[in-house]
Protein backbone atom coordinates (compact mmCIF):
# COMPACT_ATOMS: atom_id res chain seq x y z
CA UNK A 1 -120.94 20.00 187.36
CA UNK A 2 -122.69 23.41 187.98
CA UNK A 3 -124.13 23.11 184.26
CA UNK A 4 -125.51 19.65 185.44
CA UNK A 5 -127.09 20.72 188.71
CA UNK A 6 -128.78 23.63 187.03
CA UNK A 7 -130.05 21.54 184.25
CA UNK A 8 -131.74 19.09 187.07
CA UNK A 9 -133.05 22.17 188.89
CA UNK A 10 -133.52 24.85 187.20
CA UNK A 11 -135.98 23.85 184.77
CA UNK A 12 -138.29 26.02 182.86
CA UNK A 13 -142.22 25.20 183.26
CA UNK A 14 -144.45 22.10 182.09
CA UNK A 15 -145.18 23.52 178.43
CA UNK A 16 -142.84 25.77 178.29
CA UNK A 17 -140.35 26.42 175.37
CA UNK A 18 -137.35 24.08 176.27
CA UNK A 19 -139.37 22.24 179.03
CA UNK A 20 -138.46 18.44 179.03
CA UNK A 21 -139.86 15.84 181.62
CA UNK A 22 -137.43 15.70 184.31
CA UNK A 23 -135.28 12.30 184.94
CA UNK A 24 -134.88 12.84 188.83
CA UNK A 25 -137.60 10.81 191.87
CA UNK A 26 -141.08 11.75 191.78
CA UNK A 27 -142.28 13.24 195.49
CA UNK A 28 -146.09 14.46 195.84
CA UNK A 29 -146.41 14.78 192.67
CA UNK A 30 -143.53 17.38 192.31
CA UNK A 31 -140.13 16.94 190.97
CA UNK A 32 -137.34 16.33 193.64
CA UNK A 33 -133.85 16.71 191.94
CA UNK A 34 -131.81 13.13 192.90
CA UNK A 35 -129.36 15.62 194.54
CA UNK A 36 -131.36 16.72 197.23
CA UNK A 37 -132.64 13.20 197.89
CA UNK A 38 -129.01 12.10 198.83
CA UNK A 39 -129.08 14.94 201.15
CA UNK A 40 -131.79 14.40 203.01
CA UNK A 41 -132.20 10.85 202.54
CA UNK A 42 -128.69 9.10 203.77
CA UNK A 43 -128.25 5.76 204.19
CA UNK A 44 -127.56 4.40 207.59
CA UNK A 45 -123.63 4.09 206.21
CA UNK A 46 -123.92 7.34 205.07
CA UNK A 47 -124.72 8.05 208.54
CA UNK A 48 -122.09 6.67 210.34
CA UNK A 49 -119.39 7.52 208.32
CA UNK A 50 -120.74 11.44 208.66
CA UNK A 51 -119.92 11.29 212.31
CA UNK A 52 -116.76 9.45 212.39
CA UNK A 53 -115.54 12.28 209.66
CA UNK A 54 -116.48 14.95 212.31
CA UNK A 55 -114.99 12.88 215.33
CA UNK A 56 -111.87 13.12 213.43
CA UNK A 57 -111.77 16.20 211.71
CA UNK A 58 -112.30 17.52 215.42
CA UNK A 59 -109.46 15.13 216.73
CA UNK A 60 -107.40 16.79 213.85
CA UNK A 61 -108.40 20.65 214.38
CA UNK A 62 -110.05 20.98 211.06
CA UNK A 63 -112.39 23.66 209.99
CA UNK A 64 -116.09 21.79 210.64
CA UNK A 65 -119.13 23.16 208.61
CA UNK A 66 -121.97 24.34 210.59
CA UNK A 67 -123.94 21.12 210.46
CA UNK A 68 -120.63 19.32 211.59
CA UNK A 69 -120.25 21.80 214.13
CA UNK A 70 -123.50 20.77 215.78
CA UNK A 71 -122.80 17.17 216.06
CA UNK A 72 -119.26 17.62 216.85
CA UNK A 73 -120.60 19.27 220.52
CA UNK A 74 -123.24 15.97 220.75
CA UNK A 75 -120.67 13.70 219.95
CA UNK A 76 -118.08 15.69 222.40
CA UNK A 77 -121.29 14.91 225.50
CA UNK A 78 -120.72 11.41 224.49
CA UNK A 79 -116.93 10.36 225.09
CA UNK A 80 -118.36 6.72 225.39
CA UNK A 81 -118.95 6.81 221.60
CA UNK A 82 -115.58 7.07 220.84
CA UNK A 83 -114.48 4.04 220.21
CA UNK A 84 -116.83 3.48 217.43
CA UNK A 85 -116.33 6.47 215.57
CA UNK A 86 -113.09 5.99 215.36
CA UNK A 87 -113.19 3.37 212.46
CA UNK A 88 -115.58 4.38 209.66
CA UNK A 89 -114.98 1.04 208.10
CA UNK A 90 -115.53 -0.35 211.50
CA UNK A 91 -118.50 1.32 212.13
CA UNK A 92 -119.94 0.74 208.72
CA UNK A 93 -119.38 -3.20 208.91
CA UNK A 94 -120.75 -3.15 213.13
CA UNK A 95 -124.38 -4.96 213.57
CA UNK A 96 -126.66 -2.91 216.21
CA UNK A 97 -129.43 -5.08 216.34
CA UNK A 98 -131.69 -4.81 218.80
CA UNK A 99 -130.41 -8.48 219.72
CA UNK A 100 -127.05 -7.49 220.46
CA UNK A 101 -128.17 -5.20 223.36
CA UNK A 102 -125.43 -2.56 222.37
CA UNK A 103 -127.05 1.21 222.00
CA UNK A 104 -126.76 2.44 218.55
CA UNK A 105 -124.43 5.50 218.82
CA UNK A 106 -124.98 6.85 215.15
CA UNK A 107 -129.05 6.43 215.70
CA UNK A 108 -128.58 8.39 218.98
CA UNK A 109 -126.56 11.50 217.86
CA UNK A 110 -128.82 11.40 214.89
CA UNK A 111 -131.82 11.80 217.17
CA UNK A 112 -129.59 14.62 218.54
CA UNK A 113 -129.14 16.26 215.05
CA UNK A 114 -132.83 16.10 214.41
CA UNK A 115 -133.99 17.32 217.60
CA UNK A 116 -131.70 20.38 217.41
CA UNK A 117 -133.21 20.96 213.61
CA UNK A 118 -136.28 21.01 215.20
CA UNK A 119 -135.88 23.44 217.44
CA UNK A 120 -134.07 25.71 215.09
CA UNK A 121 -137.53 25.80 212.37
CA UNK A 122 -139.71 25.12 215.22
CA UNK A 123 -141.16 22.40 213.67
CA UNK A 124 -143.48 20.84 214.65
CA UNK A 125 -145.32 24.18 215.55
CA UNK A 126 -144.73 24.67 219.38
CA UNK A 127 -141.85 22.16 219.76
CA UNK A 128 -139.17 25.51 220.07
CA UNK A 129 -141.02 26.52 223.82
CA UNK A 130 -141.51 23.34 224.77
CA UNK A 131 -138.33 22.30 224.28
CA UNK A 132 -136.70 25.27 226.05
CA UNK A 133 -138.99 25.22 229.08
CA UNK A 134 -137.72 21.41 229.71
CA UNK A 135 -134.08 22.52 229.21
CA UNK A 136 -134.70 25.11 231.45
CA UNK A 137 -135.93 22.07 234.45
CA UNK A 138 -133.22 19.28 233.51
CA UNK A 139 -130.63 20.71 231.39
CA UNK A 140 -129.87 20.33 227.25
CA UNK A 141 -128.54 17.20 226.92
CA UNK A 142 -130.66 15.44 229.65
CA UNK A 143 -133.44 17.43 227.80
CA UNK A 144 -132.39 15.82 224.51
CA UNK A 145 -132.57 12.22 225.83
CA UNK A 146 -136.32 12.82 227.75
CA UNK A 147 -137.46 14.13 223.95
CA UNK A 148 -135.94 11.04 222.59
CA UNK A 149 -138.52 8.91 224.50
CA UNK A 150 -141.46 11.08 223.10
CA UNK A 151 -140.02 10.83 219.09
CA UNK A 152 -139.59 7.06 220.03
CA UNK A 153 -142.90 6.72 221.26
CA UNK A 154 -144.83 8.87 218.27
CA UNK A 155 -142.51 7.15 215.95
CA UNK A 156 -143.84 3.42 217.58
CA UNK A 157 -147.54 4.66 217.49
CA UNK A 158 -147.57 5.80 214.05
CA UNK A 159 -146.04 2.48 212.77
CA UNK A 160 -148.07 0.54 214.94
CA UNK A 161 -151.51 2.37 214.13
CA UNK A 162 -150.56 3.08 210.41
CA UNK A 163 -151.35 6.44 210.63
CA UNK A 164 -148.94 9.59 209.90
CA UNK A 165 -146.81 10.57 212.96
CA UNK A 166 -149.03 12.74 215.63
CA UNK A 167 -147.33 16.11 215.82
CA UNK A 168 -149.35 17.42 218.37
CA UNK A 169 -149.25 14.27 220.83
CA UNK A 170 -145.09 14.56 220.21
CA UNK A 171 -145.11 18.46 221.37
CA UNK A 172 -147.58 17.50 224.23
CA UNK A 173 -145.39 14.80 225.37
CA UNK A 174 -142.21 16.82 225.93
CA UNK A 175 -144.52 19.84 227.73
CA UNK A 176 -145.38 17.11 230.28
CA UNK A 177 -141.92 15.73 230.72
């Protein structure tokens, strides 16, 4: 398996003795190794069955990487959720359609997840102090759920004007919050 990974990314140079056009997705241009597009590009079941893993390696005591580690404390400030991480198969096979008026759990620790990534690169630019200054008024997790709101609402104007999310208007939103 190593061999195989390093074959897929470890390639030598366009032109370059041994160089071979690679077999993986195509991203800007660039080569992105399939690998890493399963990483950062998991399906919604994908999803959901990553947090009902953690929910029960933490139920069971179990050694959780540092990635599981952060959602383990989100999904321990939501005790409501349990039920539904309980089953993977469960949770896999549930509808959350808008029409069924239930919240999505695994969309809302995954908001979690992505907020505390942001925070941790900074990214966008600016989002770190703004961030921290609104823990600092209402708390982390009531933080979390006010930040929510903004990503919803560049999310919503990006799709709705069909232009690339607005960075900026995102980190302004939270500064005002």
């Amino acid at each position: 398996m190593l061999e195989e990974l390093r074959s897929k990314c470890a390639r030598p140079p366009p032109g370059a003795p041994g160089w071979r056009a690679p077999t993986g997705t195509r991203y800007n241009g660039g080569f992105v190794p399939a690998l890493t597009i399963a990483m950062f590009n998991p399906s919604s079941n994908d999803v959901r069955r990553f947090f009902c893993e953690v929910f029960r390696k933490q139920r069971a005591g179990e050694i959780l990487s540092p990635m599981e580690a952060i959602a383990g404390d989100w999904i321990a400030g939501h005790p409501e959720y349990a039920d539904e991480l309980s089953d993977a198969d469960a949770a896999v096979a549930r509808d959350y359609s808008v029409e069924g008026g239930k919240t999505n759990p695994f969309l809302h620790l995954s908001m979690h997840l992505s907020i505390s990534e942001q925070v941790s690169v900074d990214q966008p630019r600016g989002i770190r102090d703004a961030i921290n200054a609104l823990i600092g008024r209402v708390g982390q997790h009531d933080a979390h759920h006010h930040i929510m709101e903004c990503l919803g609402e560049m999310i919503w104007n990006s799709q709705r004007d069909g232009t690339p999310p607005d960075a900026d208007a995102y980190v302004e939103c939270v500064r005002m919050r």
